[in-house]
PDB file of N, CA and C in Angstrom:
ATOM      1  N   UNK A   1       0.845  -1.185   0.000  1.00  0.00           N
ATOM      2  CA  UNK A   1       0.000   0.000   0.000  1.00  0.00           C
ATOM      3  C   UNK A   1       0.887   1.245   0.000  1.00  0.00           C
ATOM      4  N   UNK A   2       1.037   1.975  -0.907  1.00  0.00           N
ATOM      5  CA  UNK A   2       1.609   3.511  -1.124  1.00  0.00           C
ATOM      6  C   UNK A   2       0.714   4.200  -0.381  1.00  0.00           C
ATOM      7  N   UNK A   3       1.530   5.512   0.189  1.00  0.00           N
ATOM      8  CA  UNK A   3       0.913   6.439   0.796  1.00  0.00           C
ATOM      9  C   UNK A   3       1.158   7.568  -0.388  1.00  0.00           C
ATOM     10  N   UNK A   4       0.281   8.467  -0.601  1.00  0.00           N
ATOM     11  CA  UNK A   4       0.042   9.632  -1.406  1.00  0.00           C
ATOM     12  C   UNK A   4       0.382  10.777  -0.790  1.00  0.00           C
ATOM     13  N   UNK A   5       1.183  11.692  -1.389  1.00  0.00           N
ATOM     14  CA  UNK A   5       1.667  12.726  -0.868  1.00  0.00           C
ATOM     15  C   UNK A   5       1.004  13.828  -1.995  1.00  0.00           C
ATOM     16  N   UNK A   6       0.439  14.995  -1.345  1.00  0.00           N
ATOM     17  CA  UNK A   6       0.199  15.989  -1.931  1.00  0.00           C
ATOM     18  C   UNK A   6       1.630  16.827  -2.447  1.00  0.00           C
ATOM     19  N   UNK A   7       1.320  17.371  -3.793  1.00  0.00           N
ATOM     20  CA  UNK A   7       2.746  18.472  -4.123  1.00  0.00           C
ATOM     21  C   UNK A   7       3.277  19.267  -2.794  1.00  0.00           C
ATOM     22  N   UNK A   8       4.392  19.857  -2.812  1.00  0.00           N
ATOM     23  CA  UNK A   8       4.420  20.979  -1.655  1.00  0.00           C
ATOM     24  C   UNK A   8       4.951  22.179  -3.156  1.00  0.00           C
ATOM     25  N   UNK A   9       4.338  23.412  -2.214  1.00  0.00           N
ATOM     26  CA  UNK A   9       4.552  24.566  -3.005  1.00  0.00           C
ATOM     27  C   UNK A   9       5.081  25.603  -1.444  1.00  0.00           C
ATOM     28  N   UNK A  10       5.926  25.997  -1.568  1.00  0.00           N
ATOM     29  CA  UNK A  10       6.150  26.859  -0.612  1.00  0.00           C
ATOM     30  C   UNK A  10       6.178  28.929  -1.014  1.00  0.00           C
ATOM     31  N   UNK A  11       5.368  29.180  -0.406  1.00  0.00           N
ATOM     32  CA  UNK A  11       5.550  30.828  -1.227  1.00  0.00           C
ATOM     33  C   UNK A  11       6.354  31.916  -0.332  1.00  0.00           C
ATOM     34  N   UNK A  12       6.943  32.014  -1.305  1.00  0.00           N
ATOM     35  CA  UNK A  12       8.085  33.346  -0.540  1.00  0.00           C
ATOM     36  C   UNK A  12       7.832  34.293   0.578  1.00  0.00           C
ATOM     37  N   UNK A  13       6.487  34.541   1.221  1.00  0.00           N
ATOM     38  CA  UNK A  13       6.114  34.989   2.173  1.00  0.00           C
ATOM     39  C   UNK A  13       6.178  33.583   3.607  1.00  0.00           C
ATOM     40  N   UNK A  14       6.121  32.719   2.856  1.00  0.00           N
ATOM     41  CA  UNK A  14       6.735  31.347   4.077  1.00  0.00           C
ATOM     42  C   UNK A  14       8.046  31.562   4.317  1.00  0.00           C
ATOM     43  N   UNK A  15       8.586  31.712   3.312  1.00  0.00           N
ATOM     44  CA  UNK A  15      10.627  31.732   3.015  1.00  0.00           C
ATOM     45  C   UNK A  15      11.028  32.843   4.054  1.00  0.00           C
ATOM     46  N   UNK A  16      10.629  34.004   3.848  1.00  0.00           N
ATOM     47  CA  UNK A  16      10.697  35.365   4.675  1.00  0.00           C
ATOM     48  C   UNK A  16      10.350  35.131   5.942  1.00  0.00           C
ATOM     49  N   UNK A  17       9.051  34.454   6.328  1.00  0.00           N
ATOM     50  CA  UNK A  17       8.925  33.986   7.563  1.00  0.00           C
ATOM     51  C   UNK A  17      10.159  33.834   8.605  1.00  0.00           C
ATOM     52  N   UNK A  18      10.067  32.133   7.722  1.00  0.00           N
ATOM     53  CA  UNK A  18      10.905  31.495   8.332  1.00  0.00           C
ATOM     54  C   UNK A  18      12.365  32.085   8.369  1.00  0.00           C
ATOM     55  N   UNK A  19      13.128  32.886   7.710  1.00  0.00           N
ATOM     56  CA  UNK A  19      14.184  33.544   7.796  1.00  0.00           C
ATOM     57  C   UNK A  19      14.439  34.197   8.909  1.00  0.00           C
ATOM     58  N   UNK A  20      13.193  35.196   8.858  1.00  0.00           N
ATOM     59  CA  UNK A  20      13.432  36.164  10.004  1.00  0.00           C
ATOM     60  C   UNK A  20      12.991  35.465  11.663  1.00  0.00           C
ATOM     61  N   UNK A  21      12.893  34.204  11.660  1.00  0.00           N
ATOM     62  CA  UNK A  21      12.586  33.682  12.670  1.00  0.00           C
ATOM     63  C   UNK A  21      14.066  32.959  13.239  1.00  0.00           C
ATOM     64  N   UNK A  22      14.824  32.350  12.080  1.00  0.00           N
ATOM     65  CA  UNK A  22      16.088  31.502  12.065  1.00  0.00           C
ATOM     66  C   UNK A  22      16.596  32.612  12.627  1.00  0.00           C
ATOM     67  N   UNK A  23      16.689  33.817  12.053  1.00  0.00           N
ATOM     68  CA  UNK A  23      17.733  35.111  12.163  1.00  0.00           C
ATOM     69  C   UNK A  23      17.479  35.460  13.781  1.00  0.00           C
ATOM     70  N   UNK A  24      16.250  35.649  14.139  1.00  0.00           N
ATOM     71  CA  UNK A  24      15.851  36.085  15.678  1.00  0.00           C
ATOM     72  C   UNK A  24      16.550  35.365  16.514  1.00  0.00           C
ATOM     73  N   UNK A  25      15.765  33.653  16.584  1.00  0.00           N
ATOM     74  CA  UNK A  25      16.930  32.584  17.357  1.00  0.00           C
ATOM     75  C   UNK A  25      18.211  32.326  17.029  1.00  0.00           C
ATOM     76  N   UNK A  26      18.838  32.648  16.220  1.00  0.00           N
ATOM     77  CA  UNK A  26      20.481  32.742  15.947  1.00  0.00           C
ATOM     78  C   UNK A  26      21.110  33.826  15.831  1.00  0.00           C
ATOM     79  N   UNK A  27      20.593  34.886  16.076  1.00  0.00           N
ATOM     80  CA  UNK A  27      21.643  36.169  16.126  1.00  0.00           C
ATOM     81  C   UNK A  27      20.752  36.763  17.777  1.00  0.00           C
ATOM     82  N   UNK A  28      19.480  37.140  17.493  1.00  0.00           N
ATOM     83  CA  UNK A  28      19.553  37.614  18.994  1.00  0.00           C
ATOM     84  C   UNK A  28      19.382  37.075  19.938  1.00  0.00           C
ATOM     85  N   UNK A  29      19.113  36.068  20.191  1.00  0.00           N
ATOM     86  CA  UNK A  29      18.920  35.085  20.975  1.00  0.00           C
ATOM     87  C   UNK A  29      20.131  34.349  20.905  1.00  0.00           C
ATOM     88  N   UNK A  30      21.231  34.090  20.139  1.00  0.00           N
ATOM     89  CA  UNK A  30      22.546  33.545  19.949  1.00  0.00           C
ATOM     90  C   UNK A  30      22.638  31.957  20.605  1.00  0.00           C
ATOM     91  N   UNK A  31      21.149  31.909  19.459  1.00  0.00           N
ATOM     92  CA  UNK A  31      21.119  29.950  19.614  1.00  0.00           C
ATOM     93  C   UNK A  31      21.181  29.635  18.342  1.00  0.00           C
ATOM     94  N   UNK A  32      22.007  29.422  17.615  1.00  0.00           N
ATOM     95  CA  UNK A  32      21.756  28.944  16.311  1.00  0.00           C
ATOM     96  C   UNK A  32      21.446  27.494  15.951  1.00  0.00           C
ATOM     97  N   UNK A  33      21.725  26.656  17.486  1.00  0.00           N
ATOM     98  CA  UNK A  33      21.733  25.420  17.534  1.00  0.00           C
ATOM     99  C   UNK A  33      19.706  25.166  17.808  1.00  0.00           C
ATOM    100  N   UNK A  34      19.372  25.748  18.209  1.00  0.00           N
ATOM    101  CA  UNK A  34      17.838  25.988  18.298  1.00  0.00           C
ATOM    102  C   UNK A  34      16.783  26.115  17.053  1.00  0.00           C
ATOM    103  N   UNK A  35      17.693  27.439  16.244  1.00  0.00           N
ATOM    104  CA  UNK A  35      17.322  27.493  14.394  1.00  0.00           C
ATOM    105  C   UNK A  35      17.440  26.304  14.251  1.00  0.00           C
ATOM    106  N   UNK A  36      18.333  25.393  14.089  1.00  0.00           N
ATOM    107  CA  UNK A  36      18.472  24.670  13.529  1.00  0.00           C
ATOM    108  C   UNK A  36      17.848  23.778  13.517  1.00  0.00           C
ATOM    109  N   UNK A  37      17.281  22.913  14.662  1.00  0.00           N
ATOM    110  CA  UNK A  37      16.314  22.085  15.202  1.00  0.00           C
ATOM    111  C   UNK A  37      14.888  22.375  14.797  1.00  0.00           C
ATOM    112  N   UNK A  38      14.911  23.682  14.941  1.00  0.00           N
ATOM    113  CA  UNK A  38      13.434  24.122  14.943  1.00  0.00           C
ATOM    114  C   UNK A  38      13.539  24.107  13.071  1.00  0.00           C
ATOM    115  N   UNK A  39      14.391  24.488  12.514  1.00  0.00           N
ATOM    116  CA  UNK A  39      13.856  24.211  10.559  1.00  0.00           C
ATOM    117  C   UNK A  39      13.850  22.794  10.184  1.00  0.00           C
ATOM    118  N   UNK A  40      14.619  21.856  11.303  1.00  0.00           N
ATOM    119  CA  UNK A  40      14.623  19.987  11.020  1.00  0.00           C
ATOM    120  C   UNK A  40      13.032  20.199  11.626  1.00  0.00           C
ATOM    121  N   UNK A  41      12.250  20.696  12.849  1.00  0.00           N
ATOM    122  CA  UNK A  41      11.018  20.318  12.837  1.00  0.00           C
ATOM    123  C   UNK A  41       9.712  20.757  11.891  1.00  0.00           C
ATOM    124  N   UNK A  42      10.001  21.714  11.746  1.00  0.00           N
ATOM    125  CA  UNK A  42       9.474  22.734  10.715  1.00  0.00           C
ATOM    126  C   UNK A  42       9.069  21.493   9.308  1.00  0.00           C
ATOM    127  N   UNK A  43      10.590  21.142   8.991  1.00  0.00           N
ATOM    128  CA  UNK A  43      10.566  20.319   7.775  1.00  0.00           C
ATOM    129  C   UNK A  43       9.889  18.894   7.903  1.00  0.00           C
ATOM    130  N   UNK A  44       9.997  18.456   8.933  1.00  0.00           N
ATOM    131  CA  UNK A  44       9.650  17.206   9.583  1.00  0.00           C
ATOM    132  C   UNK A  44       7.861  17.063   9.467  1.00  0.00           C
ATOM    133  N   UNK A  45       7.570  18.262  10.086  1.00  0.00           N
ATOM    134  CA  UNK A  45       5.763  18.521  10.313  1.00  0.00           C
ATOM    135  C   UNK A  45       5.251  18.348   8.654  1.00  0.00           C
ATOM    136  N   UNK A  46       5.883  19.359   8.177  1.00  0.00           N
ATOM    137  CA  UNK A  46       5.118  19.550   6.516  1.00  0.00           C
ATOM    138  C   UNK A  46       5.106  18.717   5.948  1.00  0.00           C
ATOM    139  N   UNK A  47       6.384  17.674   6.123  1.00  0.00           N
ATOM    140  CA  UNK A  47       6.193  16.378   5.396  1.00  0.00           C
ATOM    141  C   UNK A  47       5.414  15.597   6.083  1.00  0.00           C
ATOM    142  N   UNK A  48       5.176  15.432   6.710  1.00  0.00           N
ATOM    143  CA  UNK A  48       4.476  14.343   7.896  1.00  0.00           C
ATOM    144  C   UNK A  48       2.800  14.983   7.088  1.00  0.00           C
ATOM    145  N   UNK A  49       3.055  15.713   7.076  1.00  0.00           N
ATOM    146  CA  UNK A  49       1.194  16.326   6.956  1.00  0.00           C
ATOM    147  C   UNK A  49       0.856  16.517   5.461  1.00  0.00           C
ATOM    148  N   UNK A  50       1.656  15.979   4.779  1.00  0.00           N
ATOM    149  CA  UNK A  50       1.419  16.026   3.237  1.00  0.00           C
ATOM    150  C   UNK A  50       0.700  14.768   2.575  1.00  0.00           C
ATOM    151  N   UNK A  51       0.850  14.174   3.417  1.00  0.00           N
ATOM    152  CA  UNK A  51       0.082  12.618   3.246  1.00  0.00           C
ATOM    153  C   UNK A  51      -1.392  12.651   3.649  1.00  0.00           C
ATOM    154  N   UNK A  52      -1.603  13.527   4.316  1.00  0.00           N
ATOM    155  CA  UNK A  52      -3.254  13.877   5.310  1.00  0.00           C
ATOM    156  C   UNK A  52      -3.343  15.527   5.134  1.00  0.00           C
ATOM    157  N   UNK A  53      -3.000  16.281   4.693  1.00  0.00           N
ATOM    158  CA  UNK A  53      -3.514  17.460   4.408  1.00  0.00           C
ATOM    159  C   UNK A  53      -4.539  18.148   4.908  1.00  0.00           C
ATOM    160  N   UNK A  54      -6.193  17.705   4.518  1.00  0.00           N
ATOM    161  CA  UNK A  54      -6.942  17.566   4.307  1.00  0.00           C
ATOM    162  C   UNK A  54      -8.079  17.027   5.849  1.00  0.00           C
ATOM    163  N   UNK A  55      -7.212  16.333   6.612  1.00  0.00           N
ATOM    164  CA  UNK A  55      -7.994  15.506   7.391  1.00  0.00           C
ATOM    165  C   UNK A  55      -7.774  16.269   8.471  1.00  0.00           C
ATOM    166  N   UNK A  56      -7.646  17.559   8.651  1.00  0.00           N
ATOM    167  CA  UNK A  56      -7.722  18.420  10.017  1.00  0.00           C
ATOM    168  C   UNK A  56      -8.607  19.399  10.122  1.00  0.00           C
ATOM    169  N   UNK A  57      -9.152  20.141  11.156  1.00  0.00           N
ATOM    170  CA  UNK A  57     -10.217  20.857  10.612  1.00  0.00           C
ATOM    171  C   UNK A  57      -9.137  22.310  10.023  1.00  0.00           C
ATOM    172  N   UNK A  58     -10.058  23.112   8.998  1.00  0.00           N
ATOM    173  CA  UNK A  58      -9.889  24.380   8.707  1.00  0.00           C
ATOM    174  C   UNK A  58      -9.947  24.988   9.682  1.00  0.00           C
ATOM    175  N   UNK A  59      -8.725  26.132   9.476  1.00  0.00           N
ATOM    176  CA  UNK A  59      -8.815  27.609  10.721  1.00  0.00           C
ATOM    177  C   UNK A  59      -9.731  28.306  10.022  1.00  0.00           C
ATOM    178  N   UNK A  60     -10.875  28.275  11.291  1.00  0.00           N
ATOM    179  CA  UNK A  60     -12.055  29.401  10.894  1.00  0.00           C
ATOM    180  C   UNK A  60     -11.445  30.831  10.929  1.00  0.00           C
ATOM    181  N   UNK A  61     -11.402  31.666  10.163  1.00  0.00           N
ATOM    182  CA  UNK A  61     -11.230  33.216   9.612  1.00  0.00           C
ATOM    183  C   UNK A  61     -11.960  33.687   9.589  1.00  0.00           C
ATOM    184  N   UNK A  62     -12.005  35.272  10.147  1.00  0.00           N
ATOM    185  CA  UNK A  62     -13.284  36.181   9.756  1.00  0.00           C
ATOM    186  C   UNK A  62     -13.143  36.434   8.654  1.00  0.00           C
ATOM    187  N   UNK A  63     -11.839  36.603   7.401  1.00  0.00           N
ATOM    188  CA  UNK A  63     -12.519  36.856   6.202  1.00  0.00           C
ATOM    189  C   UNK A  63     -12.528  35.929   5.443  1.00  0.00           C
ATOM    190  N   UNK A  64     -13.275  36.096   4.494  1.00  0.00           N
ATOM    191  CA  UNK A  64     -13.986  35.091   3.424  1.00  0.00           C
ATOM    192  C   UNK A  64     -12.914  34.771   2.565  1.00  0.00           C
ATOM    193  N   UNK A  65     -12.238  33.248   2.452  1.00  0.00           N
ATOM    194  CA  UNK A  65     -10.940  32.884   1.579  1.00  0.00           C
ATOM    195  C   UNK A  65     -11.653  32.014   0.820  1.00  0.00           C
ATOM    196  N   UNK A  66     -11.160  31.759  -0.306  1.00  0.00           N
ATOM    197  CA  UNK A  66     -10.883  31.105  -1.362  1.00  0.00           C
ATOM    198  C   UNK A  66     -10.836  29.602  -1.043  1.00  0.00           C
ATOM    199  N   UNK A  67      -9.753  29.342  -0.416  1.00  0.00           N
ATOM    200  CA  UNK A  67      -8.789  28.175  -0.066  1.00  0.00           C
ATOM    201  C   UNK A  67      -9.090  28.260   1.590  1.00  0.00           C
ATOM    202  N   UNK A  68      -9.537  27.473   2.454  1.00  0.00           N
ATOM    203  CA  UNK A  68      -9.427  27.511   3.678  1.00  0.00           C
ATOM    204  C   UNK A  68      -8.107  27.353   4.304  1.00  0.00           C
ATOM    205  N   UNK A  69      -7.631  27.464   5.196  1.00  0.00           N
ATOM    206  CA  UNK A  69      -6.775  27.861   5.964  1.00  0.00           C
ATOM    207  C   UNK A  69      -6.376  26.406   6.927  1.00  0.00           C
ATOM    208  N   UNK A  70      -5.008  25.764   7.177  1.00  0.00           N
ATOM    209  CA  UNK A  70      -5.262  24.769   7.610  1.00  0.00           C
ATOM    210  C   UNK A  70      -4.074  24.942   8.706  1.00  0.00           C
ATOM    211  N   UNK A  71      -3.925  24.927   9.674  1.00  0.00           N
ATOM    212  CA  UNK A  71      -2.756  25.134  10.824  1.00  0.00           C
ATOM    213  C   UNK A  71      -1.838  23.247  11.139  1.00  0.00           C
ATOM    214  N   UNK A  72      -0.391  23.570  11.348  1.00  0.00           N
ATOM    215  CA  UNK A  72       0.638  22.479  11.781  1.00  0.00           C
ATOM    216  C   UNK A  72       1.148  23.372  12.813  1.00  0.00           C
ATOM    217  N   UNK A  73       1.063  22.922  14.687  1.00  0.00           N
ATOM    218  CA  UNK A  73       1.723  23.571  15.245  1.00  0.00           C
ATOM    219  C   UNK A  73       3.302  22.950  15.545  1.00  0.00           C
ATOM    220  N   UNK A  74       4.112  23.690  15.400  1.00  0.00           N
ATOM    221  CA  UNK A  74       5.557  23.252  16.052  1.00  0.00           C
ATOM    222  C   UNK A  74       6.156  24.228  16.725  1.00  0.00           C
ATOM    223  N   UNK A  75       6.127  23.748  18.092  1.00  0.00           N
ATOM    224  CA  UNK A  75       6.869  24.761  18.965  1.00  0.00           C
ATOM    225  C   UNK A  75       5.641  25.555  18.986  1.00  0.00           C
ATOM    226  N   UNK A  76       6.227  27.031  18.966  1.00  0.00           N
ATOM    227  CA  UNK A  76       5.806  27.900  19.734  1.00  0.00           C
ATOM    228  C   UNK A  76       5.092  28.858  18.525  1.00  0.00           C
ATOM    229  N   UNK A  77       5.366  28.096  16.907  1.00  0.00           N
ATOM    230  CA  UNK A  77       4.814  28.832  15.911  1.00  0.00           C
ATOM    231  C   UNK A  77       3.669  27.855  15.521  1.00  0.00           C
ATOM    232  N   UNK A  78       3.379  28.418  14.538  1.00  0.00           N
ATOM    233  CA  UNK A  78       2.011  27.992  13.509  1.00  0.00           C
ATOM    234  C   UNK A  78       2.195  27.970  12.465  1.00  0.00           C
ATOM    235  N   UNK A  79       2.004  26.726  11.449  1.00  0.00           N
ATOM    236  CA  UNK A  79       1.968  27.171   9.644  1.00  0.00           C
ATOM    237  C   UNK A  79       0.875  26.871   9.292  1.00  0.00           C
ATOM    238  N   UNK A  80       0.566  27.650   8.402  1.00  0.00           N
ATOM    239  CA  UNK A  80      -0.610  28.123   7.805  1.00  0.00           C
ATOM    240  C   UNK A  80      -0.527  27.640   6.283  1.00  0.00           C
ATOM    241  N   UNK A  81      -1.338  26.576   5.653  1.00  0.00           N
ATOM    242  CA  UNK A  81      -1.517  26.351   4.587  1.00  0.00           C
ATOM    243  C   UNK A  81      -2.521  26.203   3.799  1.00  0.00           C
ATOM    244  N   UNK A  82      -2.945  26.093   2.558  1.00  0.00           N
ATOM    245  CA  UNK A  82      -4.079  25.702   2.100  1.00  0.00           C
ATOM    246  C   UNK A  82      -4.043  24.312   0.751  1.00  0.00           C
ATOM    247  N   UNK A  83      -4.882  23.980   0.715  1.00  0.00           N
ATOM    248  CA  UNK A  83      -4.896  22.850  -0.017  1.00  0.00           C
ATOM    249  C   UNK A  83      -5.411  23.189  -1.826  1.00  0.00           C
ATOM    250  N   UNK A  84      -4.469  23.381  -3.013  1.00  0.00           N
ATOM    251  CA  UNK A  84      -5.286  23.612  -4.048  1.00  0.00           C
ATOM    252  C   UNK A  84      -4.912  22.443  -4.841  1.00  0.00           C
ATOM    253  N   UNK A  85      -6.401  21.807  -4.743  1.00  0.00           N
ATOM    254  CA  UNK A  85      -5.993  20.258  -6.027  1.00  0.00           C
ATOM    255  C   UNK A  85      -5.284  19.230  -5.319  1.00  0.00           C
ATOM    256  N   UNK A  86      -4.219  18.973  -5.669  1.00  0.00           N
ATOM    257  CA  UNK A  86      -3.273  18.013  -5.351  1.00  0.00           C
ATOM    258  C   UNK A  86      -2.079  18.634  -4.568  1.00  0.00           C
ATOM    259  N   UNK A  87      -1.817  19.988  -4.634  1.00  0.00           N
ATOM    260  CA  UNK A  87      -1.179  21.085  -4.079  1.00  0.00           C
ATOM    261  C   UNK A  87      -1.500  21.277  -2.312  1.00  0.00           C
ATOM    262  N   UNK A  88      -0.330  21.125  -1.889  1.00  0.00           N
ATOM    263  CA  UNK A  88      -0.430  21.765  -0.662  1.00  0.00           C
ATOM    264  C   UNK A  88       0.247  23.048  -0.140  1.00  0.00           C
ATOM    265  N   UNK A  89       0.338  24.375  -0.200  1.00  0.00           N
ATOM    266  CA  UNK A  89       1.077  25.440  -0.550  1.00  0.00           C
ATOM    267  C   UNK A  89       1.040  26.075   1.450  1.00  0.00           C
ATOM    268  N   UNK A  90       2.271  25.740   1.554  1.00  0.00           N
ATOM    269  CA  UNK A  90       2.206  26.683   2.421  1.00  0.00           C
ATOM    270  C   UNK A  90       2.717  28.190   2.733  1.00  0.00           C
ATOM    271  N   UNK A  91       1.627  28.805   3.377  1.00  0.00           N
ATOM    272  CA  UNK A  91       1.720  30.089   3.528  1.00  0.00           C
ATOM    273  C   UNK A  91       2.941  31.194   4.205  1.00  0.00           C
ATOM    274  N   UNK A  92       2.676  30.895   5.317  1.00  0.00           N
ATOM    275  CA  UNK A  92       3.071  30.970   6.529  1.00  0.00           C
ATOM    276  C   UNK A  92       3.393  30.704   7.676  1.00  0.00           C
ATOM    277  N   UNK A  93       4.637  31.158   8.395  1.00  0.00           N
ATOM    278  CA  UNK A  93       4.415  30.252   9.697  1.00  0.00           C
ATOM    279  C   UNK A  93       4.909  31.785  10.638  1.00  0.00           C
ATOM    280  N   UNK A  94       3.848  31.603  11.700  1.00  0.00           N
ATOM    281  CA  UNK A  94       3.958  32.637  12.679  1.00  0.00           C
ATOM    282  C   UNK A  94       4.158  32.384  13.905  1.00  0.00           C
ATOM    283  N   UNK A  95       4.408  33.314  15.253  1.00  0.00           N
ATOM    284  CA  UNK A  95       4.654  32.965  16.214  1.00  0.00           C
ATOM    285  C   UNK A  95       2.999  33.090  17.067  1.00  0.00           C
ATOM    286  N   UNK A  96       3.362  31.580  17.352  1.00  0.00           N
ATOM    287  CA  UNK A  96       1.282  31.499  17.706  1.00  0.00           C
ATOM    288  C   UNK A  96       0.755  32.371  19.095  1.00  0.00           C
ATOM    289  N   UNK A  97       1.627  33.318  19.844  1.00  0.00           N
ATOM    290  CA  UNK A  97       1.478  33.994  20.359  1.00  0.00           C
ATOM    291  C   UNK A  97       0.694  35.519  19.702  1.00  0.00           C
ATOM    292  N   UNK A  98       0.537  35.685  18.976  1.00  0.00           N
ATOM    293  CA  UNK A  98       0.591  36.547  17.977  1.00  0.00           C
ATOM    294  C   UNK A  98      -0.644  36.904  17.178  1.00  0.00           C
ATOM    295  N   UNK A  99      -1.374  37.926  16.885  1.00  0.00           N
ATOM    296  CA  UNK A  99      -2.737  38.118  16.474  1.00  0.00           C
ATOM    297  C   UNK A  99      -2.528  37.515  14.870  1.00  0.00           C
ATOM    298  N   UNK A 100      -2.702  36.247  15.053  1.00  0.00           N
ATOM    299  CA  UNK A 100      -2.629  35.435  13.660  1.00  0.00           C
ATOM    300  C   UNK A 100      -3.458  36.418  12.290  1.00  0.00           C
ATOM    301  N   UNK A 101      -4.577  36.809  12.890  1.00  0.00           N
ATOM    302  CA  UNK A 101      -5.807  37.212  12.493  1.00  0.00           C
ATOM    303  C   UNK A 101      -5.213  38.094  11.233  1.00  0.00           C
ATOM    304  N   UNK A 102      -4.330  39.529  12.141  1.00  0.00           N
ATOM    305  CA  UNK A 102      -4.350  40.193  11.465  1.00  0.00           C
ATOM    306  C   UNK A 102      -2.872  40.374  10.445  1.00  0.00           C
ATOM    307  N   UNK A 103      -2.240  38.686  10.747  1.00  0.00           N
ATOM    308  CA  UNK A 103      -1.173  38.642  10.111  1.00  0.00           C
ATOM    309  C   UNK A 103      -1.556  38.004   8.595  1.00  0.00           C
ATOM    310  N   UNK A 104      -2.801  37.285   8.643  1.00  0.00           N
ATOM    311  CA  UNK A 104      -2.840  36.700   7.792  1.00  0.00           C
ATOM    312  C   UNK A 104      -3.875  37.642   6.788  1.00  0.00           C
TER     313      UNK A 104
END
């Protein structure tokens, strides 16, 4: 029995994310050993959830999307993806402390 993996599409507002998050825990925080762990979990979750996509509930949003909104928590952030087709594109990943609302 094969397991099915949805595409991954990652969009440059994920890339930026995650940069300026690596950059926070490795320069001001002067853990780079922490970045590092945290982009092996980061990478770890998305793949893990590319096989099931689909089978979590949608983040309810007050505004009206297209594509619903689907959350992977790791640590202390959130990624934010949506499902188009066979495509799994993720958005964003934020610090879940954080008015998601008006980040997204």
């Amino acid at each position: 029995m094969s397991i099915e993996q949805y595409k991954l599409r990652f969009l440059p507002l994920f890339r930026q994310d995650l940069e300026e998050i690596v950059d926070y825990i490795s320069v001001q925080l002067k853990n780079p050993a922490a970045a590092n762990r945290l982009v092996d979990e980061v990478q770890g979750a998305i793949q893990k959830r590319s096989t099931c996509a689909e089978s979590f509930e949608p983040f309810h949003s007050i505004r009206e999307r297209r594509h619903p909104y689907y959350r992977i928590y790791v640590g202390n952030y959130t990624i934010f993806y949506v499902v188009i087709g066979d495509v799994m594109e993720i958005r964003r990943i934020l610090y879940s402390r954080r008015n998601v609302e008006q980040q997204l």
